[in-house]
Protein backbone atom coordinates (compact mmCIF):
# COMPACT_ATOMS: atom_id res chain seq x y z
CA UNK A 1 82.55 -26.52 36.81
CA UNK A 2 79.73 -26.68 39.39
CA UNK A 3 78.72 -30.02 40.82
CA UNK A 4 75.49 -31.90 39.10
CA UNK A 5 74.94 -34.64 41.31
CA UNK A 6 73.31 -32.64 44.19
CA UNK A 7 70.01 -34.35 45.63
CA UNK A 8 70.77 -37.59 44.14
CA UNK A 9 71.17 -40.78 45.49
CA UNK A 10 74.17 -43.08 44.64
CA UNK A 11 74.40 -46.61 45.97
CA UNK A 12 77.69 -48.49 46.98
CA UNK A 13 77.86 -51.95 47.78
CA UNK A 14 79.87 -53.01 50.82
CA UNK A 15 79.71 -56.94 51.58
CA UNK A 16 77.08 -57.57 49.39
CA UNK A 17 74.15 -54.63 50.77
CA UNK A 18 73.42 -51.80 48.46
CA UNK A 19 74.05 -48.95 50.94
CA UNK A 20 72.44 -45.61 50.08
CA UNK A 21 74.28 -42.40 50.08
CA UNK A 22 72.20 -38.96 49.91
CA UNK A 23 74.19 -36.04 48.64
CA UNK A 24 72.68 -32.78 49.46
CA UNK A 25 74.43 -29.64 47.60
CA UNK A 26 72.73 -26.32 47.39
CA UNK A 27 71.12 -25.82 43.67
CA UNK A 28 74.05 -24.61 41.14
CA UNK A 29 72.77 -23.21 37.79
CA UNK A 30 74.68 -23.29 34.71
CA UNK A 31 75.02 -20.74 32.04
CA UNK A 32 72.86 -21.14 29.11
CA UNK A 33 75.17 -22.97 27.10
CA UNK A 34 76.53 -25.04 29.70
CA UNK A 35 73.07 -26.22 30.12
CA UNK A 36 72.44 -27.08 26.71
CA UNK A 37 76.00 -29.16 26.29
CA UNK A 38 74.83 -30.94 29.91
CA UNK A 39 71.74 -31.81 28.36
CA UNK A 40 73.24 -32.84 25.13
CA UNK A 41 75.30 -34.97 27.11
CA UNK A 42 72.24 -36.90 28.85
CA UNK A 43 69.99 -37.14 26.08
CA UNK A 44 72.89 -39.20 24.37
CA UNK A 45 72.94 -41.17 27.45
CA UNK A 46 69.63 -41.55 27.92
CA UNK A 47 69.32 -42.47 24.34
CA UNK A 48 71.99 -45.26 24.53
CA UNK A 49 69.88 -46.49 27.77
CA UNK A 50 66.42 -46.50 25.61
CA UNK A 51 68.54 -48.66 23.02
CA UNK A 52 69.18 -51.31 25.70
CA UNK A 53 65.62 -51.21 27.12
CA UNK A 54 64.84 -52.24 23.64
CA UNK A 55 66.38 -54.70 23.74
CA UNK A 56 65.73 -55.93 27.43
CA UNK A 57 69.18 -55.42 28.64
CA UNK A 58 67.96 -53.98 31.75
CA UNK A 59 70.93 -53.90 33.94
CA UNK A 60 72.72 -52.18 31.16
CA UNK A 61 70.33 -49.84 30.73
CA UNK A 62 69.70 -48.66 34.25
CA UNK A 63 73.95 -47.84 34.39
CA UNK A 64 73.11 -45.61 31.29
CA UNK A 65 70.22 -43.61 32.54
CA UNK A 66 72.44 -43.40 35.61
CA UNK A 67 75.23 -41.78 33.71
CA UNK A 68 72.43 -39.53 31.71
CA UNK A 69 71.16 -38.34 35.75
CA UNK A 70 74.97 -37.36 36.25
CA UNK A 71 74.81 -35.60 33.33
CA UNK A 72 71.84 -33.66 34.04
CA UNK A 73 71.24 -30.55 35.60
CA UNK A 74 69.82 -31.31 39.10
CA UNK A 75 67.69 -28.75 38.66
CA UNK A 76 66.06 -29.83 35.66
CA UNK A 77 63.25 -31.45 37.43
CA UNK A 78 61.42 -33.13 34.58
CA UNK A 79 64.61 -34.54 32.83
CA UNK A 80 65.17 -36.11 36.06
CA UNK A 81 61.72 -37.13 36.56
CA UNK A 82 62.13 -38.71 32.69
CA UNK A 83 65.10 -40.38 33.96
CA UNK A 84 64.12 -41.32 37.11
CA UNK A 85 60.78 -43.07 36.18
CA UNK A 86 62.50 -45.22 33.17
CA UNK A 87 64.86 -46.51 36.01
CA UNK A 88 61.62 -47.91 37.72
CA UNK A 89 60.47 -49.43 34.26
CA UNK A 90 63.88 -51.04 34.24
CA UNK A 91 63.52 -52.84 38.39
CA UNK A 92 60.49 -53.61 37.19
CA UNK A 93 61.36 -55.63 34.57
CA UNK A 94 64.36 -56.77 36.60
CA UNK A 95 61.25 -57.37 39.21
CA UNK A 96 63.71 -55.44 41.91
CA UNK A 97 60.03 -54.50 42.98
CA UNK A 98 61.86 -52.25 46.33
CA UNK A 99 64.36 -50.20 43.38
CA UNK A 100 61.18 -49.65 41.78
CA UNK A 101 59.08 -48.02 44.31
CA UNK A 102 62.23 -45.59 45.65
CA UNK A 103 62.86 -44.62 41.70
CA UNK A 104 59.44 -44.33 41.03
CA UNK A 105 58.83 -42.22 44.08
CA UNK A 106 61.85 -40.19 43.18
CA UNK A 107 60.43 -39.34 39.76
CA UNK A 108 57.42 -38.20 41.14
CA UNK A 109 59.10 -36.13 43.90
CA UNK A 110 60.71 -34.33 41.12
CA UNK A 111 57.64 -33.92 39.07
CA UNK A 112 55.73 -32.33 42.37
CA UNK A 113 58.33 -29.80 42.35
CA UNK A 114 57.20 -28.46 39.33
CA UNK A 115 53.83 -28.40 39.72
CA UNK A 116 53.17 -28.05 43.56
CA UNK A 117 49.99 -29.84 44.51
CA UNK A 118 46.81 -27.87 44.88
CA UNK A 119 43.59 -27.43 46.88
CA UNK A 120 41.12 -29.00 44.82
CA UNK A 121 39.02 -26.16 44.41
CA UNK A 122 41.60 -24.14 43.37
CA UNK A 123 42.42 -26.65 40.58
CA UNK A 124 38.93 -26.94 39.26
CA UNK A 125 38.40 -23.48 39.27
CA UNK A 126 41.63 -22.93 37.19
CA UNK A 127 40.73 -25.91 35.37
CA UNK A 128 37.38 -24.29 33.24
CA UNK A 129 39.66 -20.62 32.95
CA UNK A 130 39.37 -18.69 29.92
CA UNK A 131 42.88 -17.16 29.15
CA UNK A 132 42.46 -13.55 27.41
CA UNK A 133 45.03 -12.34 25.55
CA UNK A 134 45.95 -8.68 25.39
CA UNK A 135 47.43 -6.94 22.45
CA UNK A 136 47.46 -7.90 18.66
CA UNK A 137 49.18 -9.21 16.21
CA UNK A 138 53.14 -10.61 16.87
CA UNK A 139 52.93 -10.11 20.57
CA UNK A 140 49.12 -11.95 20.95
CA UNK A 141 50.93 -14.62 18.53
CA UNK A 142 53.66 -14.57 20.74
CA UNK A 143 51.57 -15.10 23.96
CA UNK A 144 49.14 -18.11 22.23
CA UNK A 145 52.25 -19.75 21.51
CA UNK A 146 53.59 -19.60 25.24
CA UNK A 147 50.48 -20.59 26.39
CA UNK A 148 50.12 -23.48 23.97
CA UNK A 149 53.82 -24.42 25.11
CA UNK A 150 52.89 -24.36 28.72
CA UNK A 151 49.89 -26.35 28.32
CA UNK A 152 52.18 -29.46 26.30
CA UNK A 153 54.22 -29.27 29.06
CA UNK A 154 51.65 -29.98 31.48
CA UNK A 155 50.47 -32.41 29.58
CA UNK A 156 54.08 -33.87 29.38
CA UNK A 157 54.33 -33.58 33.37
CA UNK A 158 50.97 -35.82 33.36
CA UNK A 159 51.75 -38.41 31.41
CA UNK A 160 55.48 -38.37 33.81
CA UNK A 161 53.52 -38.33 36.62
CA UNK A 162 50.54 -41.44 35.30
CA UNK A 163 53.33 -43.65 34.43
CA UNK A 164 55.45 -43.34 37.93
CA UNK A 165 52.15 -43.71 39.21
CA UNK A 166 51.54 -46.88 37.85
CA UNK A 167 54.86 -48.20 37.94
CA UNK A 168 55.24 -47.43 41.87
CA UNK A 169 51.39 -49.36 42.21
CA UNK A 170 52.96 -52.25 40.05
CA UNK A 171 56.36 -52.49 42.00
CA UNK A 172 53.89 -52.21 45.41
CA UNK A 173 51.34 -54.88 44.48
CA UNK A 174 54.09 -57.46 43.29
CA UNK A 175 55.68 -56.43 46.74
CA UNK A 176 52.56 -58.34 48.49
CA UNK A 177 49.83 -56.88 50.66
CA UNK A 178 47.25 -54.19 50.43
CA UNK A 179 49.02 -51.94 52.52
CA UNK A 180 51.81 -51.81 50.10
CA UNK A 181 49.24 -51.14 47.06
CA UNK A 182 47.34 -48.30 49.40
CA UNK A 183 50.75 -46.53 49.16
CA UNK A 184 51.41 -46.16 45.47
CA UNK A 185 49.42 -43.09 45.36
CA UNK A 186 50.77 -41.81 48.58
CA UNK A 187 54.39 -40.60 49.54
């Protein structure tokens, strides 16, 4: 079975220090339906993890959505992203302000992966674009629906993307100083 954890960071603690460990493996995709049990297998986790945010059981929770990012396709960048930014809700609550800037900033590295930053004139330009569809009948339906699909998932990505945002400025301000707070936005 090919290894899930690539990209990720796992932290160990020797004499009291987290210590972080970067694992770098080259992307490994799964077959369809080994993708779909994976995924299974983390939504159950992350799930479980929600549960215990609900019930402000923060530590807890962070250990689940930790087992839900094992269980995840690394490639799956807006799972992770998902995951990723719900740890930084977690710190924050915990007010481990430094856990919540590096997962924060981890979701959001994710989410820029799939949706590479533009020139600004690009965007706007792409922004205002009429989409035409060729052809009739099933295969226009067909294309309105991919298009409408595409455009929930940007939306999706945005709303990712607002609250890692916001939860990186948060962890940053609570961290003291205005340089901090200039760098939510940032890298």
């Amino acid at each position: 079975m090919p290894q899930t954890n690539a990209n990720r960071s796992d932290s160990s603690s020797k004499g009291g220090n987290d210590i972080q460990h970067e694992v770098f493996v080259q992307d490994t995709r799964f077959s369809p339906e080994e993708e779909a049990a994976l995924l299974s297998e983390s939504n159950e986790q992350k799930s479980q993890a929600n549960r215990l945010f609900g019930t402000s059981r923060y530590s807890e929770a962070i250990g689940e959505y930790d087992k839900a990012l094992s269980a995840c396709p690394n490639y799956l960048d807006y799972e992770v992203a998902v995951l990723r930014s719900n740890i930084a809700a977690c710190h924050l609550k915990l007010e481990d302000w430094k856990a919540a800037v590096d997962a924060a900033t981890s979701s959001l590295e994710a989410l820029g992966r799939l949706e590479p930053k533009k020139d600004e004139k690009a965007a706007e330009c792409n922004h205002d674009e009429v989409v035409e569809i060729e052809g009739e009948g099933e295969d226009a339906e067909k294309e309105l629906d991919k298009l409408k699909t595409d455009d929930k998932r940007k939306e999706d990505i945005q709303k990712i993307r607002a609250k890692a945002l916001m939860r990186r400025a948060k962890a940053r301000s609570e961290q003291g100083g205005w340089g901090n707070l200039q760098g939510a936005e940032e890298g």
